[in-house]
C-alpha atoms as a PDB file:
ATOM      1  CA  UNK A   1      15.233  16.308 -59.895  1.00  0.00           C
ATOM      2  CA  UNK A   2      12.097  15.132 -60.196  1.00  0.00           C
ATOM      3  CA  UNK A   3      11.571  16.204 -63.488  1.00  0.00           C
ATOM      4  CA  UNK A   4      14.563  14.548 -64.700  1.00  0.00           C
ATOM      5  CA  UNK A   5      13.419  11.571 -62.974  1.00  0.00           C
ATOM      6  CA  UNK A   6       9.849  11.856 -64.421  1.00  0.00           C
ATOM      7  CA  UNK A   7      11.183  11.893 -68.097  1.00  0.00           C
ATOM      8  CA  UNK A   8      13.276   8.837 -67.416  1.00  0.00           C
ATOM      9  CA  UNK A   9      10.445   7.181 -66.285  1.00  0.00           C
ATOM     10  CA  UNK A  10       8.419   7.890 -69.167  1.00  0.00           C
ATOM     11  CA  UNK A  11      10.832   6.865 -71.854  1.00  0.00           C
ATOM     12  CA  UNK A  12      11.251   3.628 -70.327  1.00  0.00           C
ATOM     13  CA  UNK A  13      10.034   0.547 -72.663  1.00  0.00           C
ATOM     14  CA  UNK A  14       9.170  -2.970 -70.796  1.00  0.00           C
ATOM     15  CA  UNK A  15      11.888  -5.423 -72.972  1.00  0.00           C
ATOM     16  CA  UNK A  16      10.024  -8.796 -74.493  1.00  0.00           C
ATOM     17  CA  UNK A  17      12.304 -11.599 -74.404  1.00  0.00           C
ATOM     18  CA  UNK A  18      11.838 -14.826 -76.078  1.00  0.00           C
ATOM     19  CA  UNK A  19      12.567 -18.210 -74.423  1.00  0.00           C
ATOM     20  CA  UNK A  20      12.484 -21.029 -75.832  1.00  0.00           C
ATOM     21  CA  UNK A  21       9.557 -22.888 -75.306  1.00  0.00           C
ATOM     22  CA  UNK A  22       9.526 -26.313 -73.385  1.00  0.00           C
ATOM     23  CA  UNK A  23       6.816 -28.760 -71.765  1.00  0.00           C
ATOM     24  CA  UNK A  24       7.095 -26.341 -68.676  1.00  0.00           C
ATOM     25  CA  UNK A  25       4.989 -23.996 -70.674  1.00  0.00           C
ATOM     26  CA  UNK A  26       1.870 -25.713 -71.709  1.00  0.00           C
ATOM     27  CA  UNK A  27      -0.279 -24.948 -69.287  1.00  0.00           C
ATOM     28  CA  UNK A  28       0.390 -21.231 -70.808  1.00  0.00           C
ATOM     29  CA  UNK A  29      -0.376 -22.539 -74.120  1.00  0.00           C
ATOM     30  CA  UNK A  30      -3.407 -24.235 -72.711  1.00  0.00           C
ATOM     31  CA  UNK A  31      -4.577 -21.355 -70.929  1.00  0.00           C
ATOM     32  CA  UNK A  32      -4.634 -19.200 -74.127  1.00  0.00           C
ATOM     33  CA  UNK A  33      -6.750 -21.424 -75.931  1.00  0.00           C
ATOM     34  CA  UNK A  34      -9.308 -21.881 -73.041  1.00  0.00           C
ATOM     35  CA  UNK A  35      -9.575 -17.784 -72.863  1.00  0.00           C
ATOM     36  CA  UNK A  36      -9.331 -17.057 -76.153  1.00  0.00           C
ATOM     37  CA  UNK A  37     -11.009 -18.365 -79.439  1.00  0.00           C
ATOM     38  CA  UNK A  38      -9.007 -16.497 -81.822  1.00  0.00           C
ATOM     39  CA  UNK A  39      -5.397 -19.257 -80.393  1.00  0.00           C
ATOM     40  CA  UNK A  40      -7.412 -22.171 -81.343  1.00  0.00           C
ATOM     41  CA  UNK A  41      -8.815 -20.935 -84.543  1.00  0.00           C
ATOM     42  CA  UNK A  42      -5.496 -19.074 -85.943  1.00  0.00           C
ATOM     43  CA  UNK A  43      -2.960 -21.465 -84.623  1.00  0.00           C
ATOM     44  CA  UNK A  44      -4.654 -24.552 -84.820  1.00  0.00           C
ATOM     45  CA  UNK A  45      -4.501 -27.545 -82.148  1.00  0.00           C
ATOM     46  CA  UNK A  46      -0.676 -28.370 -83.606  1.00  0.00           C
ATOM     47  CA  UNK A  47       0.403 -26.110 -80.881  1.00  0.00           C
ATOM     48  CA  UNK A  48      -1.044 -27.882 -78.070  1.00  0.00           C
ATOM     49  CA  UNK A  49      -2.190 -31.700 -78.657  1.00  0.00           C
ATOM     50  CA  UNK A  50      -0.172 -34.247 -77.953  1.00  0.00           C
ATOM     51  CA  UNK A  51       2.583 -31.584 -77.093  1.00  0.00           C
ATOM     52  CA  UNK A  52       3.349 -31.635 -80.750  1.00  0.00           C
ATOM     53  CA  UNK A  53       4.772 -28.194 -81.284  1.00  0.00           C
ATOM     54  CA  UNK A  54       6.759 -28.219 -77.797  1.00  0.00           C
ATOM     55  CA  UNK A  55       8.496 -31.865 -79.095  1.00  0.00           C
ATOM     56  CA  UNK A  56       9.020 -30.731 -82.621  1.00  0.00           C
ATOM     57  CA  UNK A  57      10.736 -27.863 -81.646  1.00  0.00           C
ATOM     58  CA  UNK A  58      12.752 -29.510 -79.108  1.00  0.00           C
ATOM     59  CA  UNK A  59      14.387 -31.862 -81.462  1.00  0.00           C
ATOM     60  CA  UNK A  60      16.429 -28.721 -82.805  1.00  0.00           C
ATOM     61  CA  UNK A  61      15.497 -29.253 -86.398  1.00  0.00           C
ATOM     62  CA  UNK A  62      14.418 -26.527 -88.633  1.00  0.00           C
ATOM     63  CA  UNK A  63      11.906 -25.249 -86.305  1.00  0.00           C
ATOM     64  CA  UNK A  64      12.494 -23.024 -83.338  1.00  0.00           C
ATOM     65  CA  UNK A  65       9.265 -22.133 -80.855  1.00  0.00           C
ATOM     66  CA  UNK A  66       9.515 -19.161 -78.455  1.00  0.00           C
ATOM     67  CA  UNK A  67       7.708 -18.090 -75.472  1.00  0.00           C
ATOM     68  CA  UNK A  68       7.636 -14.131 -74.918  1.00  0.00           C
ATOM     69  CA  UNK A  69       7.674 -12.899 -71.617  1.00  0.00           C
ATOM     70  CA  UNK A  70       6.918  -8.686 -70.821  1.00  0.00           C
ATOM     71  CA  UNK A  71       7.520  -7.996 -67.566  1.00  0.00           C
ATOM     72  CA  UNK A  72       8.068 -11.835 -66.446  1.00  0.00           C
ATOM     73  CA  UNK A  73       4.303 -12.795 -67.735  1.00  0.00           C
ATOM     74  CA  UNK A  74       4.112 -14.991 -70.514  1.00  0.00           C
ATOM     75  CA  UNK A  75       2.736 -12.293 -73.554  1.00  0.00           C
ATOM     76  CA  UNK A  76       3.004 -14.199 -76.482  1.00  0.00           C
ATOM     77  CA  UNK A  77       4.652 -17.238 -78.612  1.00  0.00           C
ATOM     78  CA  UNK A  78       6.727 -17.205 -81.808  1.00  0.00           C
ATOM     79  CA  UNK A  79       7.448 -19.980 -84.251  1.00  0.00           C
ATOM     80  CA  UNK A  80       9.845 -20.261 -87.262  1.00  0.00           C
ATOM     81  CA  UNK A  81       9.950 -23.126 -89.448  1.00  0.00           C
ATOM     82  CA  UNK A  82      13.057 -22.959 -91.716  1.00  0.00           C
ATOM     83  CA  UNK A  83      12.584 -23.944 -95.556  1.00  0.00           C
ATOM     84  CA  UNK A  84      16.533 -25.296 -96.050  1.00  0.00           C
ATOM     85  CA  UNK A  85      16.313 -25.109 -99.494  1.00  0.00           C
ATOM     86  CA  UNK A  86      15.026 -21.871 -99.996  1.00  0.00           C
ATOM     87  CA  UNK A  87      16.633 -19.979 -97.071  1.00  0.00           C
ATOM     88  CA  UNK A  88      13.616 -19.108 -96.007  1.00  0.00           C
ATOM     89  CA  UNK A  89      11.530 -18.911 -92.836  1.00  0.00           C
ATOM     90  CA  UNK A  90       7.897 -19.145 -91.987  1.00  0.00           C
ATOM     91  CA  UNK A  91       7.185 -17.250 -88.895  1.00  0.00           C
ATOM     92  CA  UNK A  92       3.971 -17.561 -86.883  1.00  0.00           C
ATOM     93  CA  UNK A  93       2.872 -15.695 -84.068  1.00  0.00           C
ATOM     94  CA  UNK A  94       0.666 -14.563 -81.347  1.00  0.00           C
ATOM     95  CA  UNK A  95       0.045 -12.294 -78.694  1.00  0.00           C
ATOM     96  CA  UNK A  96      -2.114 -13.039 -75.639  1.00  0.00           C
ATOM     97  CA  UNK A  97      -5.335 -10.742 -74.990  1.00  0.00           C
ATOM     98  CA  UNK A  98      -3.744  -9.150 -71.824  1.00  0.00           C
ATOM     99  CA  UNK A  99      -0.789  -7.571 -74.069  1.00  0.00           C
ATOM    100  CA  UNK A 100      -2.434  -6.350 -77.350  1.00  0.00           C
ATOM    101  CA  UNK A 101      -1.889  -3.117 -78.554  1.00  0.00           C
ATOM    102  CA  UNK A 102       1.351  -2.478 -76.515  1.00  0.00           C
ATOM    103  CA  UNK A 103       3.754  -3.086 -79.050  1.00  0.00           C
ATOM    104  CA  UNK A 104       4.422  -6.656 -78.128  1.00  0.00           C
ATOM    105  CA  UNK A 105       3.469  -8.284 -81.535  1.00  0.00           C
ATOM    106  CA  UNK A 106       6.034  -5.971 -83.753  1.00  0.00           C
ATOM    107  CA  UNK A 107       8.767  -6.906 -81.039  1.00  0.00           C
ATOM    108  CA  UNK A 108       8.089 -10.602 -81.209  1.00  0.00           C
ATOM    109  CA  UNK A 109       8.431 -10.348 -84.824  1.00  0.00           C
ATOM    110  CA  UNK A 110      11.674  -8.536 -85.377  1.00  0.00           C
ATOM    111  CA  UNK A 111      13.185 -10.623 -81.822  1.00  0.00           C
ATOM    112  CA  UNK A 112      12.115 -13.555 -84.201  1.00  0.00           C
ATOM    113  CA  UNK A 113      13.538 -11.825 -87.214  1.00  0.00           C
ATOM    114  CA  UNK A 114      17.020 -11.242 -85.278  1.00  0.00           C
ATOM    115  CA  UNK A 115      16.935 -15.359 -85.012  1.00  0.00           C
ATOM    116  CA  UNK A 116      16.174 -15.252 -88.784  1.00  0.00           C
ATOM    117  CA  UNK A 117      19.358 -13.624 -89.393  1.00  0.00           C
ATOM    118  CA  UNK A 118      21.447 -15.424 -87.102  1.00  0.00           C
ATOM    119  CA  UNK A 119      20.308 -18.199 -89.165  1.00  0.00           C
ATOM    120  CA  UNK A 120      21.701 -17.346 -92.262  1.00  0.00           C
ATOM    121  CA  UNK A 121      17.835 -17.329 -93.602  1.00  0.00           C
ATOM    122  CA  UNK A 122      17.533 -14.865 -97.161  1.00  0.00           C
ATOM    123  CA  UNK A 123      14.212 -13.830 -95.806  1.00  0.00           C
ATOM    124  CA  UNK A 124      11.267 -14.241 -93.649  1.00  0.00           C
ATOM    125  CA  UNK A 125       7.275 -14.957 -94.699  1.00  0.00           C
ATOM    126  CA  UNK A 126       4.211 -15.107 -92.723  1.00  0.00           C
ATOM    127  CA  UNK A 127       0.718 -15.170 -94.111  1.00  0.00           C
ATOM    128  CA  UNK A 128      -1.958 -13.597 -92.915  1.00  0.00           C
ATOM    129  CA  UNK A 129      -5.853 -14.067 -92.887  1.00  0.00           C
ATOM    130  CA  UNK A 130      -8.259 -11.855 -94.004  1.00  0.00           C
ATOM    131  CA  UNK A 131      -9.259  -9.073 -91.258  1.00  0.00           C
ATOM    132  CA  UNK A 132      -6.633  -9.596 -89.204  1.00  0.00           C
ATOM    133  CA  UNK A 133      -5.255  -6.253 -89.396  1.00  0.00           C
ATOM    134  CA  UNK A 134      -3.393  -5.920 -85.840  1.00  0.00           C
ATOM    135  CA  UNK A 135      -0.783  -8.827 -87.224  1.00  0.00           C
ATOM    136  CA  UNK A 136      -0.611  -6.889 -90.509  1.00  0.00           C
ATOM    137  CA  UNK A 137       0.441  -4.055 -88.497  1.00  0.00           C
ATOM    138  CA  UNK A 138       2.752  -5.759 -86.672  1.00  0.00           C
ATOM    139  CA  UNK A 139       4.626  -7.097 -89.599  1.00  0.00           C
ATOM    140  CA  UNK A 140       4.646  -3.789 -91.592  1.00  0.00           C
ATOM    141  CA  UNK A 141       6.344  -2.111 -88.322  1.00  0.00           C
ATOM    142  CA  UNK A 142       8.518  -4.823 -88.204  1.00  0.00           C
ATOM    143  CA  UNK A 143       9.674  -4.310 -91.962  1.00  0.00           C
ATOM    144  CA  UNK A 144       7.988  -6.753 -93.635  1.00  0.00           C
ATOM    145  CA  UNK A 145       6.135  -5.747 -97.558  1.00  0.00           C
ATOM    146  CA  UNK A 146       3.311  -7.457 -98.853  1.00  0.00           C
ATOM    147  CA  UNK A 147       4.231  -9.522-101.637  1.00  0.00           C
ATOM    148  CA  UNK A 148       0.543 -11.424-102.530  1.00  0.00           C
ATOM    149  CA  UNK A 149      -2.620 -12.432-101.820  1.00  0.00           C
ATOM    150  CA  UNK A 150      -4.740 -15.096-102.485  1.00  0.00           C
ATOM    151  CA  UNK A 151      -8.324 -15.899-103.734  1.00  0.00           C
ATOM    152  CA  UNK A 152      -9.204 -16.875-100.459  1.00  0.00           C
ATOM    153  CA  UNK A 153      -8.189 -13.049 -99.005  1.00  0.00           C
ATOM    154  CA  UNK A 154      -5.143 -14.193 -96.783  1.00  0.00           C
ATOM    155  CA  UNK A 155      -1.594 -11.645 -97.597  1.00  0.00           C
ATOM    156  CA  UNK A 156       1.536 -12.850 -97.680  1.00  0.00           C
ATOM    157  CA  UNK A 157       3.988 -11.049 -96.675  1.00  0.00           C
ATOM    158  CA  UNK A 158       7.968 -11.064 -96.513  1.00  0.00           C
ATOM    159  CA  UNK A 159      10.965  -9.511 -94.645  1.00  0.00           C
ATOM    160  CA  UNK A 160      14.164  -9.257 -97.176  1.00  0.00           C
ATOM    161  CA  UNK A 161      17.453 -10.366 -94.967  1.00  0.00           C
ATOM    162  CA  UNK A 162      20.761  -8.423 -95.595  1.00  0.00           C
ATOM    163  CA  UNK A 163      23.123 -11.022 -96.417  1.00  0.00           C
ATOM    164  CA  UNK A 164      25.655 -12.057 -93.626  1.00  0.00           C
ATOM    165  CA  UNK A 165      28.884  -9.480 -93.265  1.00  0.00           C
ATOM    166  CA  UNK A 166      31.886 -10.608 -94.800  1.00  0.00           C
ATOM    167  CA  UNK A 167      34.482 -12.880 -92.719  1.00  0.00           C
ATOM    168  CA  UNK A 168      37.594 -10.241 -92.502  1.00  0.00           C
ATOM    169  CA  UNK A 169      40.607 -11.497 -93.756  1.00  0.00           C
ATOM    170  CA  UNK A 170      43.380 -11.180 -90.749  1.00  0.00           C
ATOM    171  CA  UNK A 171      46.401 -11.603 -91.454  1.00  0.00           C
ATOM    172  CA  UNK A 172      46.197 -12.404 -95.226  1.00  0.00           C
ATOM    173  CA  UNK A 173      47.919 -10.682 -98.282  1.00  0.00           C
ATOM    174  CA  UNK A 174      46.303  -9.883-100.832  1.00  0.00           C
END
């Protein structure tokens, strides 16, 4: 019994969720930036002055902002800003300090790549700096290929969408 027990135990994988974010969680966002350097510098102040990324999203336009929570902490954030025209969206993410190297990033991108498809989107790009190899990982677990990279050493990189199943055709002859 306790072996069985044991080896339940062990496969068991905390879920990340994604909420979406709201006002209420600012003082997370805040907090990140005050404790880390890498927020401010990789995700810029858009996603805390003047509550600009919290309103934005909350308009319901083509961008969508998540908070990801492991274990009922906050972990993480995701954005997606949806190019219309192109079917495409632009993800950005982040993981806090506290929940690196658990797996959190890859499941915040392919939670945020579910979204994608729900969407209707063709595909998914994020860009990446130079050295920043642990979101590189993250996207390469999550599926995504590089597709280029610039002169200033940041990859892009892009998760190909299967195309939405057909609507089944109920009660028609053919």
């Amino acid at each position: 019994l306790l072996e069985l027990l044991h080896d339940t135990v062990s496969e068991y994988e905390e879920k990340v969720w994604l909420v979406p974010v709201t006002s209420s969680h600012l003082p997370t966002l805040r907090t990140w930036r005050n404790e880390d350097p890498e927020f401010e510098r990789r995700l810029t102040d858009f996603y805390i002055k003047n509550d600009g990324w919290v309103r934005e999203v909350s308009e319901g336009g083509q961008r969508s902002g998540w908070i990801a929570f492991l274990g009922g902490e906050a972990a993480g954030l995701a954005d997606l800003d949806v190019d219309e025209d192109e079917k495409l969206g632009h993800i950005a993410f982040y993981v806090a300090p506290a929940f690196r190297c658990r797996g959190v990033g890859t499941k915040i991108v392919r939670l945020v790549a579910k979204e994608a498809r729900r969407e209707d989107l063709a595909g998914v790009l994020a860009t990446v700096e130079k050295g920043n190899e642990a979101s590189v990982r993250c996207l390469v677990r999550a599926g995504f290929g590089r597709v280029e990279e610039s002169h200033d050493g940041s990859a892009r990189f892009r998760l190909q969408l299967p195309p939405p199943p057909p609507s089944p055709t109920i009660g028609r002859n053919a």
